[in-house]
Protein backbone atom coordinates (compact mmCIF):
# COMPACT_ATOMS: atom_id res chain seq x y z
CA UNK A 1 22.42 11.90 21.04
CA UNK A 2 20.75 10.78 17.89
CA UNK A 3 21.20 7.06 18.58
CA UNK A 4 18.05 4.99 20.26
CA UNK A 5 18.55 4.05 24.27
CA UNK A 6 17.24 1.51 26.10
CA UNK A 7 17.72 1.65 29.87
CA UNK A 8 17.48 -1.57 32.16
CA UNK A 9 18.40 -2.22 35.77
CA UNK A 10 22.02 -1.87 35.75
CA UNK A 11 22.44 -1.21 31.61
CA UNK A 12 22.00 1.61 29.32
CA UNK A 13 22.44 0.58 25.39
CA UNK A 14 22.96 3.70 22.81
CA UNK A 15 21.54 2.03 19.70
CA UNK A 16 23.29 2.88 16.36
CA UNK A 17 20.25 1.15 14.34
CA UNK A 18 17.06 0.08 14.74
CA UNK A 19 17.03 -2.81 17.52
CA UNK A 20 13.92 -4.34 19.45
CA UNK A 21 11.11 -1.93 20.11
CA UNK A 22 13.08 1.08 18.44
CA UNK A 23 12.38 1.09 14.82
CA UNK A 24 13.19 3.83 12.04
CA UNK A 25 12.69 2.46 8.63
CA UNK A 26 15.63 4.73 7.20
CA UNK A 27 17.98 3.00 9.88
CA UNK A 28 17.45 -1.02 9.59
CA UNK A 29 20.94 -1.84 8.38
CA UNK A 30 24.07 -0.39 6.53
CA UNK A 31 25.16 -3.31 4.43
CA UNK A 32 25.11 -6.25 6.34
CA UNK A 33 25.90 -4.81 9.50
CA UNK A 34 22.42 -4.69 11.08
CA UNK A 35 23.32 -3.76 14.87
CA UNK A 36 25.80 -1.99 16.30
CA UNK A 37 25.05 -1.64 20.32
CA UNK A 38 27.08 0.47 22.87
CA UNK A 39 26.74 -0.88 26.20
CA UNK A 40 27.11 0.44 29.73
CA UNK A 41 26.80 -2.53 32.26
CA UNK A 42 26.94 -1.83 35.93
CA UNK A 43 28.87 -4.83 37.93
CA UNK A 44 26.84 -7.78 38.01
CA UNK A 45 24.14 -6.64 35.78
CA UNK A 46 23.99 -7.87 32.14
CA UNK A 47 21.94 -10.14 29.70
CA UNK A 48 20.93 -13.85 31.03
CA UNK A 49 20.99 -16.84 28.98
CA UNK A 50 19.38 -15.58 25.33
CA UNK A 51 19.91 -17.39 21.79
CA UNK A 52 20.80 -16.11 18.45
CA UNK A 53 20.80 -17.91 15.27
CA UNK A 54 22.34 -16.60 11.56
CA UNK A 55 24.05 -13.70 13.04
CA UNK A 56 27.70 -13.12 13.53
CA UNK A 57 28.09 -11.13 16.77
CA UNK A 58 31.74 -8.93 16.94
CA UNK A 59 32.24 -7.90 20.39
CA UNK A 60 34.85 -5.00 21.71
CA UNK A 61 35.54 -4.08 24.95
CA UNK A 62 36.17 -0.66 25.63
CA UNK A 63 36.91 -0.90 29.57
CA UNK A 64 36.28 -3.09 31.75
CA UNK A 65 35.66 -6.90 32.26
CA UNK A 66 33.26 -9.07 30.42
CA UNK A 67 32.24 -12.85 31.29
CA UNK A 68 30.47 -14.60 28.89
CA UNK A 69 29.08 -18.11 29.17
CA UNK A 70 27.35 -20.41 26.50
CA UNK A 71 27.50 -24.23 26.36
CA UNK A 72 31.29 -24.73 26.48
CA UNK A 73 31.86 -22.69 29.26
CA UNK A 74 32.48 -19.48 31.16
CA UNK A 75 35.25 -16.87 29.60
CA UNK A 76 36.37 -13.55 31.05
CA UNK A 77 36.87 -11.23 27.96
CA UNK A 78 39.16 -7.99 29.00
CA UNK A 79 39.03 -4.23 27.55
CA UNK A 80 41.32 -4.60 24.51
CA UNK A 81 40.07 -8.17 23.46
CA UNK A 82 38.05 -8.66 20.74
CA UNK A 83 35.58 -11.42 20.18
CA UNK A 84 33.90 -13.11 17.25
CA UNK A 85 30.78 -15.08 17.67
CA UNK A 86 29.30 -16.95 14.88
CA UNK A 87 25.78 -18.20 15.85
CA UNK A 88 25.21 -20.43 12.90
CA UNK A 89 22.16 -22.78 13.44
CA UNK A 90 22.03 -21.47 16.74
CA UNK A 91 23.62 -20.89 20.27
CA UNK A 92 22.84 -19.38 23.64
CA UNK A 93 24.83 -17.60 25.46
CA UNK A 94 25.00 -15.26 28.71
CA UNK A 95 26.75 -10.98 29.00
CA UNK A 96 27.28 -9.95 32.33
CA UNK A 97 29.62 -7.31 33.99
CA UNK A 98 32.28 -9.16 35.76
CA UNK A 99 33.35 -7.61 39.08
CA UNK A 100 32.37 -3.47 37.93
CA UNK A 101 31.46 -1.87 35.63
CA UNK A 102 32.32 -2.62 31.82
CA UNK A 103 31.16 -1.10 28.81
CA UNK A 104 31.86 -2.72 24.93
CA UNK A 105 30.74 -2.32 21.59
CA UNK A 106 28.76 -4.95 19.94
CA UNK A 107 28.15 -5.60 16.14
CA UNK A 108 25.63 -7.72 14.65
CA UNK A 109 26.45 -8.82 10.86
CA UNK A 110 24.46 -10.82 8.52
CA UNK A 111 26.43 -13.90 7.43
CA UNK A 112 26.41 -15.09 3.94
CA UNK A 113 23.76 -17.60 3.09
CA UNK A 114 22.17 -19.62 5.68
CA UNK A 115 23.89 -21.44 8.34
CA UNK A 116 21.62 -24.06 9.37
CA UNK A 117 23.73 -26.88 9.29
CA UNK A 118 26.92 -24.72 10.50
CA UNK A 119 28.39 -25.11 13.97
CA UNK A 120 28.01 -22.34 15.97
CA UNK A 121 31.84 -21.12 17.09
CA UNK A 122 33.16 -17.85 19.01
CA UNK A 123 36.57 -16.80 18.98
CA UNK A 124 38.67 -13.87 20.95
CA UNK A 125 41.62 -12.45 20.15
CA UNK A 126 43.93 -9.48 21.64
CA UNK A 127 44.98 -7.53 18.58
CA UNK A 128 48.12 -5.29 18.95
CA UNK A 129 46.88 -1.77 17.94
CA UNK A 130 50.39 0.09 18.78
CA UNK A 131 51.68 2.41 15.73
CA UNK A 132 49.17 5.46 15.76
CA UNK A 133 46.80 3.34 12.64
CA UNK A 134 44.12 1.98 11.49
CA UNK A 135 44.34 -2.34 12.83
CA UNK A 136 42.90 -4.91 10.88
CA UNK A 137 41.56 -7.17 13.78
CA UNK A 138 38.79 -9.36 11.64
CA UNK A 139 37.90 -10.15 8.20
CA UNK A 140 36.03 -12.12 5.61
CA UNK A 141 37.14 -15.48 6.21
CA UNK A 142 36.79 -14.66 10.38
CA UNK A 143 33.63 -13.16 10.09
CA UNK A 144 31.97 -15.20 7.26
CA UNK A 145 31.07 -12.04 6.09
CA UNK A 146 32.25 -11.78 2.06
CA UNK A 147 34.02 -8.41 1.42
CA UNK A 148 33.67 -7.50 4.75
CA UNK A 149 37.06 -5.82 7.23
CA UNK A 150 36.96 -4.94 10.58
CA UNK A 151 39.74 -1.90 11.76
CA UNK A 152 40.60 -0.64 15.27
CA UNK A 153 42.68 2.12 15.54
CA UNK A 154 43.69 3.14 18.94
CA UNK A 155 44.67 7.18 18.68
CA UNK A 156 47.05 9.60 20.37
CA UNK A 157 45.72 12.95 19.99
CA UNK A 158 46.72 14.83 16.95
CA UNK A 159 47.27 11.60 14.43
CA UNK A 160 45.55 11.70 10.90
CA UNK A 161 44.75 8.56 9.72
CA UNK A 162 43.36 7.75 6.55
CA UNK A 163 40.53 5.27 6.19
CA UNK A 164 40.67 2.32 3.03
CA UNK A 165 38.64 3.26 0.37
CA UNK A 166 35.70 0.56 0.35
CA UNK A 167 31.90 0.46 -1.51
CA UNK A 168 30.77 1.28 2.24
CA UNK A 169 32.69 2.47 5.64
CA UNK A 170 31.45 2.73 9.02
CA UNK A 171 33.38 4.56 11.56
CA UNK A 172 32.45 4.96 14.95
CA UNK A 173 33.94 7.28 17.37
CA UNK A 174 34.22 5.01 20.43
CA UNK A 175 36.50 7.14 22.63
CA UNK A 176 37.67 10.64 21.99
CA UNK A 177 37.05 13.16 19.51
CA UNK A 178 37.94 13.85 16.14
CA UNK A 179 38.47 17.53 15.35
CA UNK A 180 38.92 17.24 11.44
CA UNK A 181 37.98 15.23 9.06
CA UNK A 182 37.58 15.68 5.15
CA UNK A 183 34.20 14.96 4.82
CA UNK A 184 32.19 16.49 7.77
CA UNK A 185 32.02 18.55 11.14
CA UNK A 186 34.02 17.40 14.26
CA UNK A 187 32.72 13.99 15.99
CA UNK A 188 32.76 13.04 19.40
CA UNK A 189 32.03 10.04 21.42
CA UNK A 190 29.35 8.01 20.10
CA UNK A 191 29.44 9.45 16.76
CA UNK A 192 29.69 7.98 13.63
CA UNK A 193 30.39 8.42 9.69
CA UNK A 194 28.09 6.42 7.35
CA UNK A 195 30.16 6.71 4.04
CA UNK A 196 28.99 5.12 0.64
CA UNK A 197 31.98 5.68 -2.37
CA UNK A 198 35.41 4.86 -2.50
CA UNK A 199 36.85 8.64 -2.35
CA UNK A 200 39.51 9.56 0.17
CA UNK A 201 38.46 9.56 3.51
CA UNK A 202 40.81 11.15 6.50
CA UNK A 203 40.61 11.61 9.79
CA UNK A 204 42.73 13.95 12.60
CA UNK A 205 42.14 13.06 16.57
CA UNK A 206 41.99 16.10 18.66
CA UNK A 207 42.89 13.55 22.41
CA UNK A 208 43.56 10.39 22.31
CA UNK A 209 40.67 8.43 20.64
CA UNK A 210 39.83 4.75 19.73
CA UNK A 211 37.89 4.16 16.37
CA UNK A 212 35.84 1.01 15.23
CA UNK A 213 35.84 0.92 11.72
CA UNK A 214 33.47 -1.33 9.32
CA UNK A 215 34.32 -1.50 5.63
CA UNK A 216 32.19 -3.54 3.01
CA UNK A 217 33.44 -3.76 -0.29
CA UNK A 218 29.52 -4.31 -1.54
C-alpha cells in the first residue's frame, strides 16, 4: 500500500521506486535496480510505441498474455516467460494486453558503462521453476549488469527457502504470502524486503507464492 500508483485507461502500475511524476528522494534506486513496476493491463490497453536508451528492462509475467512489438517484430510473451531487454543506444518498443487481461512485473537496471555504440537486443526465455526453490533465471553476463542475479522461486505453501547471501537482496512478494521470515513481520502481495549484508536470510510461504528476487553483490 506503500508503493506509488499511477492509474491510466485500462492500467494501474504499483510503483516500487520513484518513477515519472512520483518522486521520494529516499526511494530513487537500490543498487542499480532503479524501477521495479507492477502492472495491471486490461485487454487491449497498454503502452504505445515509447523508447528507452541505457537501461536493461527484465520483464515477468505473472498471468496473462503480453505482445510486445519493436523494430524486428511482434512477440506474444506468456505468464511464466521471462524477458530481457537491453536498450543499449536505444530502441522503441510497444506493451499491450493481448486478448485480456495480463499483469507482469517489470525491472529497470542500470547497465554498466555506457552503451552508445551497443546494439540494442531482447531476449525471452521460459525458465523451469519446479523443485519448491529459489531459480536462477538471469545473470551478469544476460543482464550486463556486473555482480548482478536474478531468482524466481515459484512456492507451494509451507516451503522455507533460504535466500543467497549477497552485498544487497531484493525480494518481492509477487503472489502469495509469506508468514515467517527471519528478519521481519509477515509479507503479502506486493511486498518487499530491501536487505543490505550478507547474513542469513529465510523465508516460509504460508499458500502457494511466487517470489522475484534481485541480488547485487555491490
Amino acid at each position: 500500500m506503500d508503493r506509488f500508483l499511477t492509474r491510466e485507461s485500462g492500467r494501474r502500475t504499483c510503483h516500487s521506486f520513484s518513477f515519472g511524476r512520483h518522486y521520494d528522494p529516499e526511494r530513487v534506486s537500490f543498487g542499480p535496480l532503479v524501477a521495479l513496476n507492477d502492472d495491471l493491463l486490461g485487454s487491449g490497453a497498454g503502452y504505445d510505441a515509447h523508447q528507452h536508451r541505457d537501461v536493461v528492462l527484465v520483464t515477468w509475467v505473472v498471468s496473462g498474455v503480453l505482445a510486445h512489438e519493436d523494430d524486428t517484430g511482434r512477440a506474444l510473451q506468456s505468464a511464466g516467460q521471462l524477458a530481457v531487454t537491453r536498450a543499449a543506444g536505444g530502441i522503441t518498443h510497444s506493451e499491450h494486453a493481448a486478448g485480456g487481461v495480463v499483469r507482469f512485473v517489470q525491472a529497470w537496471l542500470r547497465p554498466d558503462g555506457s552503451s552508445d555504440t551497443d546494439e540494442p537486443n531482447r531476449r525471452t526465455s521460459t525458465p523451469d521453476l519446479g523443485g519448491d526453490d529459489l531459480v536462477v533465471v538471469a545473470g551478469a553476463d544476460d543482464l550486463g549488469v556486473a555482480g548482478a542475479t536474478y531468482r524466481i522461486g515459484d512456492l507451494a505453501a509451507g516451503v522455507t527457502v533460504t535466500v543467497p547471501p549477497a552485498a544487497k537482496r531484493y525480494v518481492f512478494v509477487a503472489t502469495g504470502a509469506l508468514v515467517r521470515s527471519s528478519l521481519a513481520e509477515p509479507l503479502s502481495a506486493g511486498d518487499a524486503f530491501e536487505v543490505t549484508g550478507d547474513h542469513d536470510l529465510t523465508v516460509t510461504t504460508g499458500v502457494p507464492s511466487q517470489l522475484l528476487v534481485w541480488s547485487f553483490d555491490d
